[in-house]
N, C-alpha and C. Protein backbone atom coordinates (compact mmCIF):
# COMPACT_ATOMS: atom_id res chain seq x y z
N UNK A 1 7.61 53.69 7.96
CA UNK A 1 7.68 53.01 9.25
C UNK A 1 6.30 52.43 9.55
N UNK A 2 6.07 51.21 10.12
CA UNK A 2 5.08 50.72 10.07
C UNK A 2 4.13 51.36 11.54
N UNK A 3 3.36 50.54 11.99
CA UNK A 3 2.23 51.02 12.91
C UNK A 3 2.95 50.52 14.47
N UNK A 4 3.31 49.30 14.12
CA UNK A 4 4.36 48.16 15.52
C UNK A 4 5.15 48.68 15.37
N UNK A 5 6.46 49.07 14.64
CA UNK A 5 7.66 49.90 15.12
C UNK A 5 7.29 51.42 15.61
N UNK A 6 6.60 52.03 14.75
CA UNK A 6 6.24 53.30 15.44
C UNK A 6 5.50 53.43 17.31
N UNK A 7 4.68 52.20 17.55
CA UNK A 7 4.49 51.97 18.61
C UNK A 7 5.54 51.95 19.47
N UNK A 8 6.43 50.72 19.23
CA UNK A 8 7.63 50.53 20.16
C UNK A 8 8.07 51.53 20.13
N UNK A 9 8.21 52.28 19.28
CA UNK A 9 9.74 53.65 19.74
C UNK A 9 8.84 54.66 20.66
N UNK A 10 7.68 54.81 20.33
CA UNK A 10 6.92 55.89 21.25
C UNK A 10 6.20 55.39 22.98
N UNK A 11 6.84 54.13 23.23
CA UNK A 11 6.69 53.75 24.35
C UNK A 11 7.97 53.94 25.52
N UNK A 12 6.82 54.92 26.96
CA UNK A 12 7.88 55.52 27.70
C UNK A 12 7.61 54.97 28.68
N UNK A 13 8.41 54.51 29.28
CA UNK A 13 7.79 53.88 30.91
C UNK A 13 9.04 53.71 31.95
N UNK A 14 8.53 54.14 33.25
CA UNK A 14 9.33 54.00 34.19
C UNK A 14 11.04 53.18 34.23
N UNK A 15 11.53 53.77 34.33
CA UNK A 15 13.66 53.04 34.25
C UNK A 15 13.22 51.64 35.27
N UNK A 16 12.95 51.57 36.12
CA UNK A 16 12.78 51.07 37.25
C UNK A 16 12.27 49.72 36.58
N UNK A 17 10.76 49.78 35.66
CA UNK A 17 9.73 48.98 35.19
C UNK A 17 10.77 48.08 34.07
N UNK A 18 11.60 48.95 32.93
CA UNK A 18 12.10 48.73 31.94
C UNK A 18 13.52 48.05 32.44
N UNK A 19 13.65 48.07 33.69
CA UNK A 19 15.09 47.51 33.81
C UNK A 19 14.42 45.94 34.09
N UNK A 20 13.35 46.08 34.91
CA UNK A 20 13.06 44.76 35.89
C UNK A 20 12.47 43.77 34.23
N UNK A 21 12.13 44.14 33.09
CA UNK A 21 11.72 43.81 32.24
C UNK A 21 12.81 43.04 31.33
N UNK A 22 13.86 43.95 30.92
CA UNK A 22 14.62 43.41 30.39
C UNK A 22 15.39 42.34 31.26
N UNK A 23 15.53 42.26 32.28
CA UNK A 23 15.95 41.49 33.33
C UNK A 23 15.26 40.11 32.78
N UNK A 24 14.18 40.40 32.55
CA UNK A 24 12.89 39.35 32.60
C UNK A 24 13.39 38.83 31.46
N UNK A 25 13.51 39.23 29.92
CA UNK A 25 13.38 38.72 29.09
C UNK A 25 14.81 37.49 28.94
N UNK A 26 15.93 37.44 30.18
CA UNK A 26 16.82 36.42 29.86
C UNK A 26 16.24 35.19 30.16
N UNK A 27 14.89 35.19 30.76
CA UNK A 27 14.43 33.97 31.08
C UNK A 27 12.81 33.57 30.52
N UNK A 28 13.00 34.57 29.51
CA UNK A 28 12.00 34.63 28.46
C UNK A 28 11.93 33.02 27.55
N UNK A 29 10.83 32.61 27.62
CA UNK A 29 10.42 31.22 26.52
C UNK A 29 9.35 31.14 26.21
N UNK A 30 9.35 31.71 24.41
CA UNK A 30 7.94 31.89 23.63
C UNK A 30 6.82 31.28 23.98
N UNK A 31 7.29 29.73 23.93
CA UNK A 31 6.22 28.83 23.60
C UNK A 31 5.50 28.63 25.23
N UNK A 32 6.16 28.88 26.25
CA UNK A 32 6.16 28.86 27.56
C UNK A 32 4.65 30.11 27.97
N UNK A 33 5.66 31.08 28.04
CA UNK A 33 5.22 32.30 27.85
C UNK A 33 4.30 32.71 27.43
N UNK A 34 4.43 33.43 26.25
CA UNK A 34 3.46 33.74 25.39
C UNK A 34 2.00 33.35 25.47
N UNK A 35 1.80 31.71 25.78
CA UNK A 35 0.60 30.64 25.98
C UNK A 35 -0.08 31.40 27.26
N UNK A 36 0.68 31.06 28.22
CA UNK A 36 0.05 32.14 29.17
C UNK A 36 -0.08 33.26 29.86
N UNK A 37 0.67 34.37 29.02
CA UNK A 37 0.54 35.58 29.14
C UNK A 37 -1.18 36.11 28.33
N UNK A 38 -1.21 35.41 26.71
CA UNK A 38 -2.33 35.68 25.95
C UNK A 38 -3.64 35.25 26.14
N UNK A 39 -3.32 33.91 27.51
CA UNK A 39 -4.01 33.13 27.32
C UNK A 39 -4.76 32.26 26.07
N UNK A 40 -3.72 32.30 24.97
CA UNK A 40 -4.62 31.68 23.56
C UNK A 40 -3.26 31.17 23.24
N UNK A 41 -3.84 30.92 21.70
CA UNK A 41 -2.72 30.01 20.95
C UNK A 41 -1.31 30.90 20.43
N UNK A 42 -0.48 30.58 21.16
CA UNK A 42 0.69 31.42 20.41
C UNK A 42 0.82 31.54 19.03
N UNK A 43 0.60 32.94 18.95
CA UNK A 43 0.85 33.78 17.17
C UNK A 43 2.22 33.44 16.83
N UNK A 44 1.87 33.23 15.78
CA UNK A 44 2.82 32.43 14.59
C UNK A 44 4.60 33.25 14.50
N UNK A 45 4.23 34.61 14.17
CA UNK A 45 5.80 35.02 14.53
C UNK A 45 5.46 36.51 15.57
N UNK A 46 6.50 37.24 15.30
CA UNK A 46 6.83 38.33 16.11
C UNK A 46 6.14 39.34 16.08
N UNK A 47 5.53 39.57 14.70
CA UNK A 47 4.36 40.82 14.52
C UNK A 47 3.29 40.33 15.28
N UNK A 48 2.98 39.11 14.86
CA UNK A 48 1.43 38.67 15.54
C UNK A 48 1.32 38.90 17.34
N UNK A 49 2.36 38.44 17.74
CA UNK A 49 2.90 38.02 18.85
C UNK A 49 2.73 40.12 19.44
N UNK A 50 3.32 40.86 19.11
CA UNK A 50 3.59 42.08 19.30
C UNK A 50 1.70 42.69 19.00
N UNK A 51 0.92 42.52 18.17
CA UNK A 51 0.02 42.79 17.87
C UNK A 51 -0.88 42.69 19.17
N UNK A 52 -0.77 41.57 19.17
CA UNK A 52 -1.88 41.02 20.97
C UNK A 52 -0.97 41.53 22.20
N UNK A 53 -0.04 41.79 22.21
CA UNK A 53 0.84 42.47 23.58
C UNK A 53 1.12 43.74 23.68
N UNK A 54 0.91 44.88 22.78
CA UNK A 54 0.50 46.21 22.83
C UNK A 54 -0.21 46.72 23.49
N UNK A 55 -1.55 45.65 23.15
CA UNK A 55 -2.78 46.53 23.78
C UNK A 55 -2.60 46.09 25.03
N UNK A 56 -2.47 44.73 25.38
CA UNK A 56 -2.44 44.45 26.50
C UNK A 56 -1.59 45.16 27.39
N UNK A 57 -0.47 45.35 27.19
CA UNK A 57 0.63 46.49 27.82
C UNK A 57 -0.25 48.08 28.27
N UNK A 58 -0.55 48.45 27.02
CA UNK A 58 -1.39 49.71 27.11
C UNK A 58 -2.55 49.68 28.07
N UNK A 59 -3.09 48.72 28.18
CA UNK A 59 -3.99 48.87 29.28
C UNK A 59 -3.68 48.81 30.79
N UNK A 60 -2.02 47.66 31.14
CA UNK A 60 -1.56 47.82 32.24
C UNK A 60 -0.94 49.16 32.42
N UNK A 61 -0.23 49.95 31.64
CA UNK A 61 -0.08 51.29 32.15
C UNK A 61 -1.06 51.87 32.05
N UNK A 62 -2.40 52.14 31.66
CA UNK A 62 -3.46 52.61 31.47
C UNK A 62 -3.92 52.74 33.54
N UNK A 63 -3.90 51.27 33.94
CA UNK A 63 -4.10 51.16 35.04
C UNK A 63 -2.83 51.19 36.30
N UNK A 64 -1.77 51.14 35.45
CA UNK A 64 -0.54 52.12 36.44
C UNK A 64 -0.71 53.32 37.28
N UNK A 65 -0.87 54.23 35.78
CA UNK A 65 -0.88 55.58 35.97
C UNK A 65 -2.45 55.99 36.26
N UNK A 66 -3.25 54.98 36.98
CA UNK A 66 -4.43 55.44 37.77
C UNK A 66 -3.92 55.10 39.27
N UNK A 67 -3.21 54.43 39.18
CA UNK A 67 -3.35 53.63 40.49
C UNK A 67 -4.74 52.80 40.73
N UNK A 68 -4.82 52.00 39.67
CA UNK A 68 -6.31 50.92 39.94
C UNK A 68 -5.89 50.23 40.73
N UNK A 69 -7.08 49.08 41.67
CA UNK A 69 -6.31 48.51 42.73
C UNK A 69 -6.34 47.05 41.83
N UNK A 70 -6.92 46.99 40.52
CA UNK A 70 -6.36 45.76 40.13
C UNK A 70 -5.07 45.90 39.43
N UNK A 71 -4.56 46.96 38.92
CA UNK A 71 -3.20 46.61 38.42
C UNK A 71 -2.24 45.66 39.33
N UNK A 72 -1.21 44.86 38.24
CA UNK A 72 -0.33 43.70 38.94
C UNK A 72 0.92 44.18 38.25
N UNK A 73 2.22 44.71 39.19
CA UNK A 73 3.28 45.15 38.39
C UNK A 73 3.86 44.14 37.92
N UNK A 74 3.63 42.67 38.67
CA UNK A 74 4.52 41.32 38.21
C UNK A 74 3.85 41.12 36.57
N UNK A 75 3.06 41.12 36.80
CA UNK A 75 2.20 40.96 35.22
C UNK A 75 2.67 41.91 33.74
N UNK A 76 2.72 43.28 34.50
CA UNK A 76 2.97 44.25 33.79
C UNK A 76 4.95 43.78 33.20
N UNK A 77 5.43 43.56 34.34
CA UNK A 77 6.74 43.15 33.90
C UNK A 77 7.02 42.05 33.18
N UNK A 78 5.83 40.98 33.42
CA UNK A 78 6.10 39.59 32.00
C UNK A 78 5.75 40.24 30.82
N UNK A 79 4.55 41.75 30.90
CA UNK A 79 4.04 41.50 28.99
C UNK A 79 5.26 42.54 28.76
N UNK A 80 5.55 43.08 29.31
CA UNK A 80 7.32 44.19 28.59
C UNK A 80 8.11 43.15 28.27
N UNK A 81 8.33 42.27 29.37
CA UNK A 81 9.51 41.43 28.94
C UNK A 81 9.05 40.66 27.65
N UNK A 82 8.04 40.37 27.71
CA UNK A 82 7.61 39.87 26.17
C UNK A 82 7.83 40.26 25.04
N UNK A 83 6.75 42.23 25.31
CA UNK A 83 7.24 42.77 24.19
C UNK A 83 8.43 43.32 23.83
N UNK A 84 9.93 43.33 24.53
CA UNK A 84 10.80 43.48 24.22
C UNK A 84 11.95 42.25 23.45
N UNK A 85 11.09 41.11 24.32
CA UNK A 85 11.77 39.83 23.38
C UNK A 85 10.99 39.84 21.87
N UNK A 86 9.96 39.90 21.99
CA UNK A 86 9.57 39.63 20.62
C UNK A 86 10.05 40.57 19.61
N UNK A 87 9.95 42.19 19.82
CA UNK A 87 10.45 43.25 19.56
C UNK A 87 11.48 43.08 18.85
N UNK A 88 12.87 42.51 19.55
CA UNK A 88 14.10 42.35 19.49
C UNK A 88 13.90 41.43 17.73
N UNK A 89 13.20 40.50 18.26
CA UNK A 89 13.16 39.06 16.85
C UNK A 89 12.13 39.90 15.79
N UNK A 90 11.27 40.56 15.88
CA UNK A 90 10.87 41.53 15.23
C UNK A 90 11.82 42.35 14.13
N UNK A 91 12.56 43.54 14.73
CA UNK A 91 13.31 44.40 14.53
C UNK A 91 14.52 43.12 13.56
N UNK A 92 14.96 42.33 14.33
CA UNK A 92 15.67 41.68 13.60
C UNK A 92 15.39 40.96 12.35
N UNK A 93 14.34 41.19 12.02
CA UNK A 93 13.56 40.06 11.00
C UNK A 93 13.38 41.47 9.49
N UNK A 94 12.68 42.22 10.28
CA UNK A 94 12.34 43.32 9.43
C UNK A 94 13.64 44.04 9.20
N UNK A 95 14.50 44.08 9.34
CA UNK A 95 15.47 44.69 9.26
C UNK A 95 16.21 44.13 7.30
């Protein structure tokens, strides 16, 4: 099992967070998206794409579960919805 699937399966987060996320991803668009979630050049496929949205994820729950006063849950809910779209084309690819 690689390092990105083992990530995804060991990620736990609020029902509440994960519903409003997947919600998100029906109106999910890579080229849209992605550009300015990373602020950079959209990565080529789904690993790359998943590579730069991990950490970034990890640091918004990082600052969840402090209660920092810069955490943004709207934010936090575009990079899930991301990493669950990309995830999805991921999983499907490697499969």
């Amino acid at each position: 099992m690689c390092k990105i699937t083992n990530d995804l399966n060991n990620l736990r987060r609020p029902e509440l967070l994960v519903q409003a996320a997947a919600h998100g991803t029906q109106r999910y668009r890579r080229r849209r998206d992605l550009r300015r979630m990373l602020r950079a050049a959209i990565p080529v496929d789904a690993r790359a794409a998943l590579e730069k949205l991990l950490p970034l994820e990890a640091a918004l729950e990082g600052r969840r579960r402090t209660r920092d006063k810069n955490y943004s849950v709207a934010r936090h809910v575009d990079i899930l919805s991301a990493l669950l779209a990309e995830a999805r084309v991921f999983r499907r690819v490697s499969a």
